[in-house]
N, C-alpha and C. Protein backbone atom coordinates (compact mmCIF):
# COMPACT_ATOMS: atom_id res chain seq x y z
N UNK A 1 -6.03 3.17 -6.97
CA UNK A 1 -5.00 2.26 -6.53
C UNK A 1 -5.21 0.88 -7.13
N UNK A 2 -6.34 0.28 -7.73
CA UNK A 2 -6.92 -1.06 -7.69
C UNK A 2 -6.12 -1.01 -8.88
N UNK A 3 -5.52 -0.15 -9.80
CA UNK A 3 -5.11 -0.42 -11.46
C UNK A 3 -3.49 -0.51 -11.20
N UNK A 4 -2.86 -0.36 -9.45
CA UNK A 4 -1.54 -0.33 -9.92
C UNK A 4 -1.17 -1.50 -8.89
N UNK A 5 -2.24 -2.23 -8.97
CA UNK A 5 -2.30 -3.68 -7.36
C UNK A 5 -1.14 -4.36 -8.10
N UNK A 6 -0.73 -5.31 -7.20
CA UNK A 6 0.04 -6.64 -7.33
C UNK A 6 -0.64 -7.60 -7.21
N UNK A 7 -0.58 -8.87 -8.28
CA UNK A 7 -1.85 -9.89 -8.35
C UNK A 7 -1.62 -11.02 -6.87
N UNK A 8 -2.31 -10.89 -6.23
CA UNK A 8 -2.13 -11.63 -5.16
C UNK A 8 -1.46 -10.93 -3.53
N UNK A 9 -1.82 -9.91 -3.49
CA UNK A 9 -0.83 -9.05 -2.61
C UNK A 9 -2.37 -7.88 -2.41
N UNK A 10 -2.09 -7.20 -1.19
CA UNK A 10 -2.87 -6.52 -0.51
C UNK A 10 -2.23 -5.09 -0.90
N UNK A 11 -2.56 -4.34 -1.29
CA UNK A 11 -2.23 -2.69 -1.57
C UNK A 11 -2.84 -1.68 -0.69
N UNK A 12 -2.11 -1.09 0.28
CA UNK A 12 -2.46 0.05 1.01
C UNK A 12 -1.74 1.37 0.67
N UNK A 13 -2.51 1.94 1.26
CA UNK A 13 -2.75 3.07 1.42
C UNK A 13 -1.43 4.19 2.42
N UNK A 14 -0.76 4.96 2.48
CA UNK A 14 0.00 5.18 3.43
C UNK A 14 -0.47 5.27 4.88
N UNK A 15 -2.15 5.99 4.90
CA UNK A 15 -2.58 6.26 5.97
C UNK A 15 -3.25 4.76 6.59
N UNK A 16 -3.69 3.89 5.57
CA UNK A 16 -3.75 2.67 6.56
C UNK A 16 -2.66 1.73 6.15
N UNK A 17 -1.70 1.81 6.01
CA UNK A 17 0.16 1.45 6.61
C UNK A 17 0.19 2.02 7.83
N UNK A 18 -0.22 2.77 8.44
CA UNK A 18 0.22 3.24 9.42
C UNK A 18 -0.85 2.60 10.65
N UNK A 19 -2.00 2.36 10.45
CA UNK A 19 -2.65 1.54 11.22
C UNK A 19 -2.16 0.41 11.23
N UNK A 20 -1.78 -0.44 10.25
CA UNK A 20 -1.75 -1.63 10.40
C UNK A 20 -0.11 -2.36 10.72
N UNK A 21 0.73 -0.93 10.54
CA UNK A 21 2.25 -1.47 10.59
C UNK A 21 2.95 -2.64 11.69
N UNK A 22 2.02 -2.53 12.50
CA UNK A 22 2.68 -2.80 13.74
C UNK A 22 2.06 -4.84 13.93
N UNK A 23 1.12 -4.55 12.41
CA UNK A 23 0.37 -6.50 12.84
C UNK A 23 1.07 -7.13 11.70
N UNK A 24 1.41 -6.22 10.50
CA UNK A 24 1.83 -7.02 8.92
C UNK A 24 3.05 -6.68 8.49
N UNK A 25 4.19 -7.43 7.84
CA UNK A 25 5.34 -7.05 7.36
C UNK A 25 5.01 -6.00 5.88
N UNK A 26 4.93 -4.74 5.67
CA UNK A 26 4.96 -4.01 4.68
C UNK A 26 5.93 -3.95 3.62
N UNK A 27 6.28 -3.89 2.32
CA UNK A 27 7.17 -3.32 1.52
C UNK A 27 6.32 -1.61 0.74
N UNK A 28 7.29 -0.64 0.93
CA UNK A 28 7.31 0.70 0.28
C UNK A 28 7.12 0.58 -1.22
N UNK A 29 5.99 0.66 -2.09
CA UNK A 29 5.76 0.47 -3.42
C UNK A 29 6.29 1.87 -3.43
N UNK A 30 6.51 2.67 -3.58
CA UNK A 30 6.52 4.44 -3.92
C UNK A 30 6.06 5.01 -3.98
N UNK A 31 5.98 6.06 -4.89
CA UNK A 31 4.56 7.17 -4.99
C UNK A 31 4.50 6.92 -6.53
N UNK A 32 3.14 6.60 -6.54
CA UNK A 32 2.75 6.44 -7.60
C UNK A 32 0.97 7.71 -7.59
N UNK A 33 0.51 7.71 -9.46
CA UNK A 33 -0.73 8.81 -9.54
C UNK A 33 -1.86 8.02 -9.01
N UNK A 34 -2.57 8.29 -8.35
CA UNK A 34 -3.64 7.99 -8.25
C UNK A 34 -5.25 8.76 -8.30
N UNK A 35 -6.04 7.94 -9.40
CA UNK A 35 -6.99 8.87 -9.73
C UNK A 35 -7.95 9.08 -8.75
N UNK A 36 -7.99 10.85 -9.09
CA UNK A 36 -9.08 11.62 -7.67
C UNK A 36 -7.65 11.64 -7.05
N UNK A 37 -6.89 10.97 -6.43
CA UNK A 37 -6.38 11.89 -5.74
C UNK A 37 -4.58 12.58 -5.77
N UNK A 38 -3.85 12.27 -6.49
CA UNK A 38 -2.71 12.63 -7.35
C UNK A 38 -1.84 11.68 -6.53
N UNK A 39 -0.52 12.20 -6.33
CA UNK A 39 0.63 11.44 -5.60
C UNK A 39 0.32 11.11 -4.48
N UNK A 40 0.68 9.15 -4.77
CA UNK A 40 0.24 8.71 -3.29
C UNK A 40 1.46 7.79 -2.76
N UNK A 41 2.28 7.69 -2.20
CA UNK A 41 2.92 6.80 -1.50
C UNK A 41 2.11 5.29 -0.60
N UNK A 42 2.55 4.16 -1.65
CA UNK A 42 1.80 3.44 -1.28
C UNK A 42 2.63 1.78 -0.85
N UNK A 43 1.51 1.06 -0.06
CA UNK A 43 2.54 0.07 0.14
C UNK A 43 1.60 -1.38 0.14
N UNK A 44 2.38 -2.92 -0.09
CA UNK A 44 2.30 -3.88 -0.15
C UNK A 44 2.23 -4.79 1.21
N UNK A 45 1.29 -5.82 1.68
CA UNK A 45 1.41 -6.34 2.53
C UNK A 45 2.14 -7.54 1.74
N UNK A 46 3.41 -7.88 3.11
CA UNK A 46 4.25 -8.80 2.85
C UNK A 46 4.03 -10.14 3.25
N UNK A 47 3.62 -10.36 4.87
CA UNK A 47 2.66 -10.94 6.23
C UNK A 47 2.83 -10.41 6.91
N UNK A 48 1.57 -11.28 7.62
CA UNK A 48 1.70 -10.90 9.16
C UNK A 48 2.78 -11.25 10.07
N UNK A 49 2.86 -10.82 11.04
CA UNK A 49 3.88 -10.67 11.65
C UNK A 49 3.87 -11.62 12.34
């Protein structure tokens, strides 16, 4: 994931988007490859809430 970051922006994970949805405003990056582990749906912290 660290090779498809946004410079200045937090990159998660879908499974911790889902922990954290409810404290930070998210945007849906898509599914993108990720090495080791193939298609990942991933997302951007926007802020906190």
């Amino acid at each position: 994931m660290e090779s498809h970051g946004v410079v200045g922006r937090v990159h998660l994970s879908a499974e911790t988007a889902k922990l954290v949805k409810h404290e930070f405003d998210l945007e849906e990056r898509g599914t993108i490859e990720v090495k080791g582990k193939g298609a990942m749906t991933t997302y951007v912290v926007r802020e906190p809430l």
